[in-house]
PDB file of N, CA and C in Angstrom:
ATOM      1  N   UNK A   1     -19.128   1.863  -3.575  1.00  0.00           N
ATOM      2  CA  UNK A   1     -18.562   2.369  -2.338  1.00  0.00           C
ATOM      3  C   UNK A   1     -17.484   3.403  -2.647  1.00  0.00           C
ATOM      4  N   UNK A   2     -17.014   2.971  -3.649  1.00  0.00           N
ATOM      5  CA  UNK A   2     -15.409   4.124  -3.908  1.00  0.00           C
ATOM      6  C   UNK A   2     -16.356   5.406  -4.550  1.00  0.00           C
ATOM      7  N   UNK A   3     -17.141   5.233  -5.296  1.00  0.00           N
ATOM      8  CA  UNK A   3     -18.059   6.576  -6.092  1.00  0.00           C
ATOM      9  C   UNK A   3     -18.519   7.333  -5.284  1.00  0.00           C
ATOM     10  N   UNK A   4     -19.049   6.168  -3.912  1.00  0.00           N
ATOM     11  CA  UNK A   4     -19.963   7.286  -3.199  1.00  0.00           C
ATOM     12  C   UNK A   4     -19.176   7.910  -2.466  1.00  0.00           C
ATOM     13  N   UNK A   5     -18.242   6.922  -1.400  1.00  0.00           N
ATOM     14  CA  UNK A   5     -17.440   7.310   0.267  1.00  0.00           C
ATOM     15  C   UNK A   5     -16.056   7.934  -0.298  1.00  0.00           C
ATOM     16  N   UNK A   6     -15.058   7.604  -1.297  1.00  0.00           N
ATOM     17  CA  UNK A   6     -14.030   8.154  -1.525  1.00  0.00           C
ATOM     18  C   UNK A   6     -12.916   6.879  -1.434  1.00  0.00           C
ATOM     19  N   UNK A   7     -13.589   6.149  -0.950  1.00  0.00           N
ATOM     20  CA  UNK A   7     -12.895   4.884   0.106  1.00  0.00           C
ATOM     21  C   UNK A   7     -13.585   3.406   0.397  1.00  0.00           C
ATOM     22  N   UNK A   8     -12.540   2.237   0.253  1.00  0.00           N
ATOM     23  CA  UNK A   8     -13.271   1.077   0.668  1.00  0.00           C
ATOM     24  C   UNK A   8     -12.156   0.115   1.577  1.00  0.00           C
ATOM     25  N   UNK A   9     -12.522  -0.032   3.162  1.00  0.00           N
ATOM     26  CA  UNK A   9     -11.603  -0.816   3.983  1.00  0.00           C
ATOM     27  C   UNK A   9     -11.231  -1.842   3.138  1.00  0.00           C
ATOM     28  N   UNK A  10     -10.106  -2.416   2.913  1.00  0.00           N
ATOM     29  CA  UNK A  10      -9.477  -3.884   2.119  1.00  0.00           C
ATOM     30  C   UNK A  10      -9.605  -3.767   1.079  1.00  0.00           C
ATOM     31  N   UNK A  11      -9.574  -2.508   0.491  1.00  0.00           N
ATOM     32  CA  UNK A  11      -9.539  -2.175  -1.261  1.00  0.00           C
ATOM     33  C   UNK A  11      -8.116  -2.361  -1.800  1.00  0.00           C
ATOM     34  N   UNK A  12      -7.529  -2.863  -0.926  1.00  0.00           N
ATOM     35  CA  UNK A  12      -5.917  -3.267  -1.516  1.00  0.00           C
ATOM     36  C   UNK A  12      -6.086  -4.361  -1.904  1.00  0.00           C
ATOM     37  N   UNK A  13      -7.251  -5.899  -1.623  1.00  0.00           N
ATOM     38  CA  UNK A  13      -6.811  -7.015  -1.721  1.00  0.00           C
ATOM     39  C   UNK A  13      -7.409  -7.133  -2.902  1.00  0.00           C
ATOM     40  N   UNK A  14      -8.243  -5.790  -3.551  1.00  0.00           N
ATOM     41  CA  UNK A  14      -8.585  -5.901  -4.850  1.00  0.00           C
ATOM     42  C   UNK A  14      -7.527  -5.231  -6.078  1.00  0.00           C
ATOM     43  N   UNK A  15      -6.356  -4.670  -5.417  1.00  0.00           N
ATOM     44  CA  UNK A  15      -5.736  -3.909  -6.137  1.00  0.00           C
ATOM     45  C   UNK A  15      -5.040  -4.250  -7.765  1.00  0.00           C
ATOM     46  N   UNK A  16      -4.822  -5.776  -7.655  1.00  0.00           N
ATOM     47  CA  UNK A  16      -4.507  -6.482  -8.660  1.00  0.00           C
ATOM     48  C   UNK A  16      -5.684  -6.675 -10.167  1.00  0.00           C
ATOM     49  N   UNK A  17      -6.908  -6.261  -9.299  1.00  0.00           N
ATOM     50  CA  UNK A  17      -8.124  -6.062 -10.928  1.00  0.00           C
ATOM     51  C   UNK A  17      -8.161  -4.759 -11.034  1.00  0.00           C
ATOM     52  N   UNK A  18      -7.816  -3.795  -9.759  1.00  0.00           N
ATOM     53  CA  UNK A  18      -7.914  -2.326 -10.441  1.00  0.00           C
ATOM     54  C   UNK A  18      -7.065  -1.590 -11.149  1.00  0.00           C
ATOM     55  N   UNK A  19      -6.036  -2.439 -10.882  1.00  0.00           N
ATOM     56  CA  UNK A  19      -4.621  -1.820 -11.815  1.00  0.00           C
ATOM     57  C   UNK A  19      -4.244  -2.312 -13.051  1.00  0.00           C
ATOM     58  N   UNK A  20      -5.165  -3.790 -12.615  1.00  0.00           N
ATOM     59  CA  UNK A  20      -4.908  -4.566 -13.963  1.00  0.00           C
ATOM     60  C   UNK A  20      -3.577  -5.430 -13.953  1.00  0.00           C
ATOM     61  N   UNK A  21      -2.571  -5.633 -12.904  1.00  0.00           N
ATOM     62  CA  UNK A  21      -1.388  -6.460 -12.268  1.00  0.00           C
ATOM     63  C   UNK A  21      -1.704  -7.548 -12.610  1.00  0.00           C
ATOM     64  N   UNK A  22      -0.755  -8.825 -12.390  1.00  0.00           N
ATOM     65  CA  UNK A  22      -0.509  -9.963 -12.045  1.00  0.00           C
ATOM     66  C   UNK A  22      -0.224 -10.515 -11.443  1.00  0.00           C
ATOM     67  N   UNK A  23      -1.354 -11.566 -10.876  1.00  0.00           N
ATOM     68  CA  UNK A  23      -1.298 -12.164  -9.611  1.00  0.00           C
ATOM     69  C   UNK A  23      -0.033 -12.374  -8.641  1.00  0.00           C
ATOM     70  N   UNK A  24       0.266 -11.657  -7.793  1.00  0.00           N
ATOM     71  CA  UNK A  24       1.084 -11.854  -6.858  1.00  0.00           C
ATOM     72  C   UNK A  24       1.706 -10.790  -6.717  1.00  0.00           C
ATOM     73  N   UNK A  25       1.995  -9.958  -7.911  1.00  0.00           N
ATOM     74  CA  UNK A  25       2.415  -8.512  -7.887  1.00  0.00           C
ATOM     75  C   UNK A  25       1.962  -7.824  -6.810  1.00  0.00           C
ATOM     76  N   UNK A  26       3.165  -6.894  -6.422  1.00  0.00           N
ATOM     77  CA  UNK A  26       3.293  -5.747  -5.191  1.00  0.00           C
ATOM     78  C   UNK A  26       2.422  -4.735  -5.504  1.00  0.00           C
ATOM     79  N   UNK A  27       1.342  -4.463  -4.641  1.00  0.00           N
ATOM     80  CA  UNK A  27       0.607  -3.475  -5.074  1.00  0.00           C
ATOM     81  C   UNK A  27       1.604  -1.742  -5.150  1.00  0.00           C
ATOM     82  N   UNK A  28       1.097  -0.617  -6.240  1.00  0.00           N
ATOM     83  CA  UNK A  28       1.991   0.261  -5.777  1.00  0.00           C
ATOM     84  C   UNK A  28       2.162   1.200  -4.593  1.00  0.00           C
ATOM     85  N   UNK A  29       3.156   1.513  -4.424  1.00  0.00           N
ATOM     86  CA  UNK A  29       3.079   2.753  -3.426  1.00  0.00           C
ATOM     87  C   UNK A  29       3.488   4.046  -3.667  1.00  0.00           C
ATOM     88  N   UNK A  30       4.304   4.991  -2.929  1.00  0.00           N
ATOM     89  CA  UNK A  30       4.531   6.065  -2.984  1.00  0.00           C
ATOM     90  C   UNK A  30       5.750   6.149  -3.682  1.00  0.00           C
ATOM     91  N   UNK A  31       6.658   5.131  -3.691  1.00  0.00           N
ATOM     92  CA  UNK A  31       7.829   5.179  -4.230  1.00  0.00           C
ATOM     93  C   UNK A  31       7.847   4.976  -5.961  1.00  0.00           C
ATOM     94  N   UNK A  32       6.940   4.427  -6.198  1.00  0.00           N
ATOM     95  CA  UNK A  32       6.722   3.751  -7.882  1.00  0.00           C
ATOM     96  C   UNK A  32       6.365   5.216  -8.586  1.00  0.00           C
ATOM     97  N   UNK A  33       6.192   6.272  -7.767  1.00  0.00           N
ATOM     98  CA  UNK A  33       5.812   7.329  -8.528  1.00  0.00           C
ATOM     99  C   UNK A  33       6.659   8.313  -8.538  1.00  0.00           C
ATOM    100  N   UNK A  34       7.774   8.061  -8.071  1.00  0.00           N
ATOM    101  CA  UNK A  34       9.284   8.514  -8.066  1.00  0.00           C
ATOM    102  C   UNK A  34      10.177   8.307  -9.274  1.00  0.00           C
ATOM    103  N   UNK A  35      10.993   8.853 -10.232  1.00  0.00           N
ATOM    104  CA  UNK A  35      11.707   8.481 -10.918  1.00  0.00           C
ATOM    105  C   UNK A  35      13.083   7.693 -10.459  1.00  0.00           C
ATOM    106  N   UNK A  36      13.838   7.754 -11.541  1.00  0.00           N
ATOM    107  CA  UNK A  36      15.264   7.202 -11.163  1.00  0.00           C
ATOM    108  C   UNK A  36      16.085   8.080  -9.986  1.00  0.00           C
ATOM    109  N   UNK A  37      15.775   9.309 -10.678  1.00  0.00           N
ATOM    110  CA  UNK A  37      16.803   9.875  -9.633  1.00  0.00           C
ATOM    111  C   UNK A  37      16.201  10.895  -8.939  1.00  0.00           C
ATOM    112  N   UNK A  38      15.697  10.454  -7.720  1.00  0.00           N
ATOM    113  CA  UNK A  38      14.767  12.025  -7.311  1.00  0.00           C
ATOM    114  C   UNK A  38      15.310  11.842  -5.267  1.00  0.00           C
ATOM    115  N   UNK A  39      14.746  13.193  -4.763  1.00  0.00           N
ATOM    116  CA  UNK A  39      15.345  13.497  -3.769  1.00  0.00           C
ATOM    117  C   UNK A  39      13.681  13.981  -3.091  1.00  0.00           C
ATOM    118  N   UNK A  40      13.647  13.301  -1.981  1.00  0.00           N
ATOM    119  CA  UNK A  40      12.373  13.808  -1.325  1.00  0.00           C
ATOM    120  C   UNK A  40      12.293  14.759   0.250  1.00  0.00           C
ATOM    121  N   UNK A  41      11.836  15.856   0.117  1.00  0.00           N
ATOM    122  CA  UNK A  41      12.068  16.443   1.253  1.00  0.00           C
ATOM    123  C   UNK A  41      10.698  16.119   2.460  1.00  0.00           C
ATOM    124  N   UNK A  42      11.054  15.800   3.778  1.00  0.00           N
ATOM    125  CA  UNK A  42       9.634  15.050   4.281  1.00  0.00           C
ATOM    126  C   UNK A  42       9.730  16.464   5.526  1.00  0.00           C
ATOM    127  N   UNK A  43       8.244  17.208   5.288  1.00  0.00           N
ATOM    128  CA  UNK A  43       8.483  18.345   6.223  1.00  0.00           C
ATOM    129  C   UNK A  43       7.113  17.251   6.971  1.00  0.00           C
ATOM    130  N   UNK A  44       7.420  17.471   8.753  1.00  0.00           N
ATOM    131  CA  UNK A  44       6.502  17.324   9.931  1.00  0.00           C
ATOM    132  C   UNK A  44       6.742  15.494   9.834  1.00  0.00           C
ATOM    133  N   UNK A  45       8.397  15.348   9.848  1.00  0.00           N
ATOM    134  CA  UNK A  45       8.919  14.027   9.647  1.00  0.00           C
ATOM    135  C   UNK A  45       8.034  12.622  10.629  1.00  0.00           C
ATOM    136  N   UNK A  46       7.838  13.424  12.234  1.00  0.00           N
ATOM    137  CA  UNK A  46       7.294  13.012  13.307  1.00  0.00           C
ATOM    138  C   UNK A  46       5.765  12.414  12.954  1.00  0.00           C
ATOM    139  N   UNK A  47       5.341  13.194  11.816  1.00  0.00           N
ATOM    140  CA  UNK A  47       3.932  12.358  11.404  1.00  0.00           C
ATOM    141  C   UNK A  47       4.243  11.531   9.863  1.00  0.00           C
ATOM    142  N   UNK A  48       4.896  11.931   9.510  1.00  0.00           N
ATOM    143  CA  UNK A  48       4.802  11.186   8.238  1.00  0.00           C
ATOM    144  C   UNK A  48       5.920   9.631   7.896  1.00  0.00           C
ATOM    145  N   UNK A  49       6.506   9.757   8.618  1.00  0.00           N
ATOM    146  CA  UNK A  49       7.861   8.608   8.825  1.00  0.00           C
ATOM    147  C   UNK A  49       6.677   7.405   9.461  1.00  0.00           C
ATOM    148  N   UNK A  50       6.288   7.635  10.684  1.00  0.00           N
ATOM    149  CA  UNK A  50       5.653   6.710  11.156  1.00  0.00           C
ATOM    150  C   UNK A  50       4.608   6.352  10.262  1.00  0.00           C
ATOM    151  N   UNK A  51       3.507   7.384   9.261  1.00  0.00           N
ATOM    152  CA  UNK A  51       2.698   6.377   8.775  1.00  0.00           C
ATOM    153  C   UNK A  51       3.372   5.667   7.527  1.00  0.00           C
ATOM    154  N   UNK A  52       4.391   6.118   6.789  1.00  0.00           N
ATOM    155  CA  UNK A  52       4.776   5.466   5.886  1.00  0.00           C
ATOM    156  C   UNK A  52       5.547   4.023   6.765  1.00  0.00           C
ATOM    157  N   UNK A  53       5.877   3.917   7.433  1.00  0.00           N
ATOM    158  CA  UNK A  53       6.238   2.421   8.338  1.00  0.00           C
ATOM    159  C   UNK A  53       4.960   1.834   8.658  1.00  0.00           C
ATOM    160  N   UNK A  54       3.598   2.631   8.973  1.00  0.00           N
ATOM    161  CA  UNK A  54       2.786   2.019   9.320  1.00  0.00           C
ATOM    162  C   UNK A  54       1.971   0.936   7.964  1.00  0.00           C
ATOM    163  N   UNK A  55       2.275   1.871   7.120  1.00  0.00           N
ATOM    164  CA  UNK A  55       1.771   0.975   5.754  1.00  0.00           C
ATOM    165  C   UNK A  55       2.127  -0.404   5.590  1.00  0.00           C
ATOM    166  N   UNK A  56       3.448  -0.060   5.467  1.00  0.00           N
ATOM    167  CA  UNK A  56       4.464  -0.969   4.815  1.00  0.00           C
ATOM    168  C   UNK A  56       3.776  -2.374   6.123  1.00  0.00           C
ATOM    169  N   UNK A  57       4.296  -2.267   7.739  1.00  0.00           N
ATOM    170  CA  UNK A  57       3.923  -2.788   8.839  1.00  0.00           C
ATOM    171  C   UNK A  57       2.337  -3.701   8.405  1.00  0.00           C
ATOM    172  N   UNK A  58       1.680  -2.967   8.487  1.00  0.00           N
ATOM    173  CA  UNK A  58      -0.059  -3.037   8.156  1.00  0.00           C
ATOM    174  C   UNK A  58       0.124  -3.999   6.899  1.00  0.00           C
ATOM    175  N   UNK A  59       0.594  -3.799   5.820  1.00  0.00           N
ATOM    176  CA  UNK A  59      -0.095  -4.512   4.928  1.00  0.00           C
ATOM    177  C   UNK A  59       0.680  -6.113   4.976  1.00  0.00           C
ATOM    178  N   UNK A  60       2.398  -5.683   5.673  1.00  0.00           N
ATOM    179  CA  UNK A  60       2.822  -7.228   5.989  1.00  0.00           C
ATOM    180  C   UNK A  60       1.887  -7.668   7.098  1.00  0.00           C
ATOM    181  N   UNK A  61       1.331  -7.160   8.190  1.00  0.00           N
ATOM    182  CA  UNK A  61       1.108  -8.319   8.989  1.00  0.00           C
ATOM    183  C   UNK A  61      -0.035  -8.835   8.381  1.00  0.00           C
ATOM    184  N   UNK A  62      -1.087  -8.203   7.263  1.00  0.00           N
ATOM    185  CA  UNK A  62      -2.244  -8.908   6.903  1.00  0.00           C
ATOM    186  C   UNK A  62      -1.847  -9.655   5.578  1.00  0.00           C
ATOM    187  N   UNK A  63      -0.656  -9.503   5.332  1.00  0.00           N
ATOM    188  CA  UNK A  63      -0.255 -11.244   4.265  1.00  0.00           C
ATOM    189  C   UNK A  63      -0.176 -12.322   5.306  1.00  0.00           C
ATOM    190  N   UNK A  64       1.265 -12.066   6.667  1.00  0.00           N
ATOM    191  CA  UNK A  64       0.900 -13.016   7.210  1.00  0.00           C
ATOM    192  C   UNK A  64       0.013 -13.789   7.965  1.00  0.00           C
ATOM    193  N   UNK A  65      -0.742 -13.073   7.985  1.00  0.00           N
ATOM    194  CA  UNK A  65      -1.917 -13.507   8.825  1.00  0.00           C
ATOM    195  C   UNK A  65      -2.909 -14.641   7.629  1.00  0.00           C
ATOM    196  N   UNK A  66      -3.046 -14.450   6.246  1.00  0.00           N
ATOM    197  CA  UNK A  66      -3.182 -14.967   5.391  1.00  0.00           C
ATOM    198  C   UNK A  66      -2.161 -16.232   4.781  1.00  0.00           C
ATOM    199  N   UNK A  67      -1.121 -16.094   5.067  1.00  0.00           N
ATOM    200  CA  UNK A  67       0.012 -17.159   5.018  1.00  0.00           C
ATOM    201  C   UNK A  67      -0.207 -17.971   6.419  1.00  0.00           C
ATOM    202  N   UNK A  68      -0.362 -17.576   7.660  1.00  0.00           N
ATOM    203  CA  UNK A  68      -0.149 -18.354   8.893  1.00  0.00           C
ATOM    204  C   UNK A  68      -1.788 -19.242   8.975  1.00  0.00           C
ATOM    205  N   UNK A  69      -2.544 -18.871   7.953  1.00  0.00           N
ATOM    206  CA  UNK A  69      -3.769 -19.697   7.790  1.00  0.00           C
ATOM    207  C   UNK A  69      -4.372 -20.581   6.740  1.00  0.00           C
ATOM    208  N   UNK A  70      -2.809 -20.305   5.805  1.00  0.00           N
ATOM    209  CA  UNK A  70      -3.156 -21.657   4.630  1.00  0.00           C
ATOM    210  C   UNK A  70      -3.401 -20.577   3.596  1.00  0.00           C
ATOM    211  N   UNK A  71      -4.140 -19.718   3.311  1.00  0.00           N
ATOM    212  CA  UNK A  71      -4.160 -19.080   2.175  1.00  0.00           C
ATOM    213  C   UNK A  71      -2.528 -18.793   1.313  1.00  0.00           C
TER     214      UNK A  71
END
């Protein structure tokens, strides 16, 4: 699916065999590819603020939804 489409819905909950992590580890994001000391300029803030909240949002409510069901 990733070879052919570019993309696979819930390819995060595999992220821990594609990176090669340990179990429970934070998958990465945009920030892990930041150094110590860096300064980010966000041009067309109105679209990009919200999806970076939307991530963060999105991927907590589908832990808890996995926590509020025993997993």
């Amino acid at each position: 699916m990733m070879r052919e489409m570019g993309f696979c819905s819930g390819i995060e909950n595999y992220s821990v065999h594609l990176n090669f992590a340990t179990t429970g580890s934070t998958p990465y994001t945009l920030l892990d590819y930041f150094g110590d000391d860096w300064l980010v300029m966000i041009d067309e803030s109105h679209v990009t603020l919200p999806q970076v909240r939307g991530m963060y949002n999105g991927d907590r409510a589908r832990k808890q939804v996995l926590v509020d069901h025993g997993f």
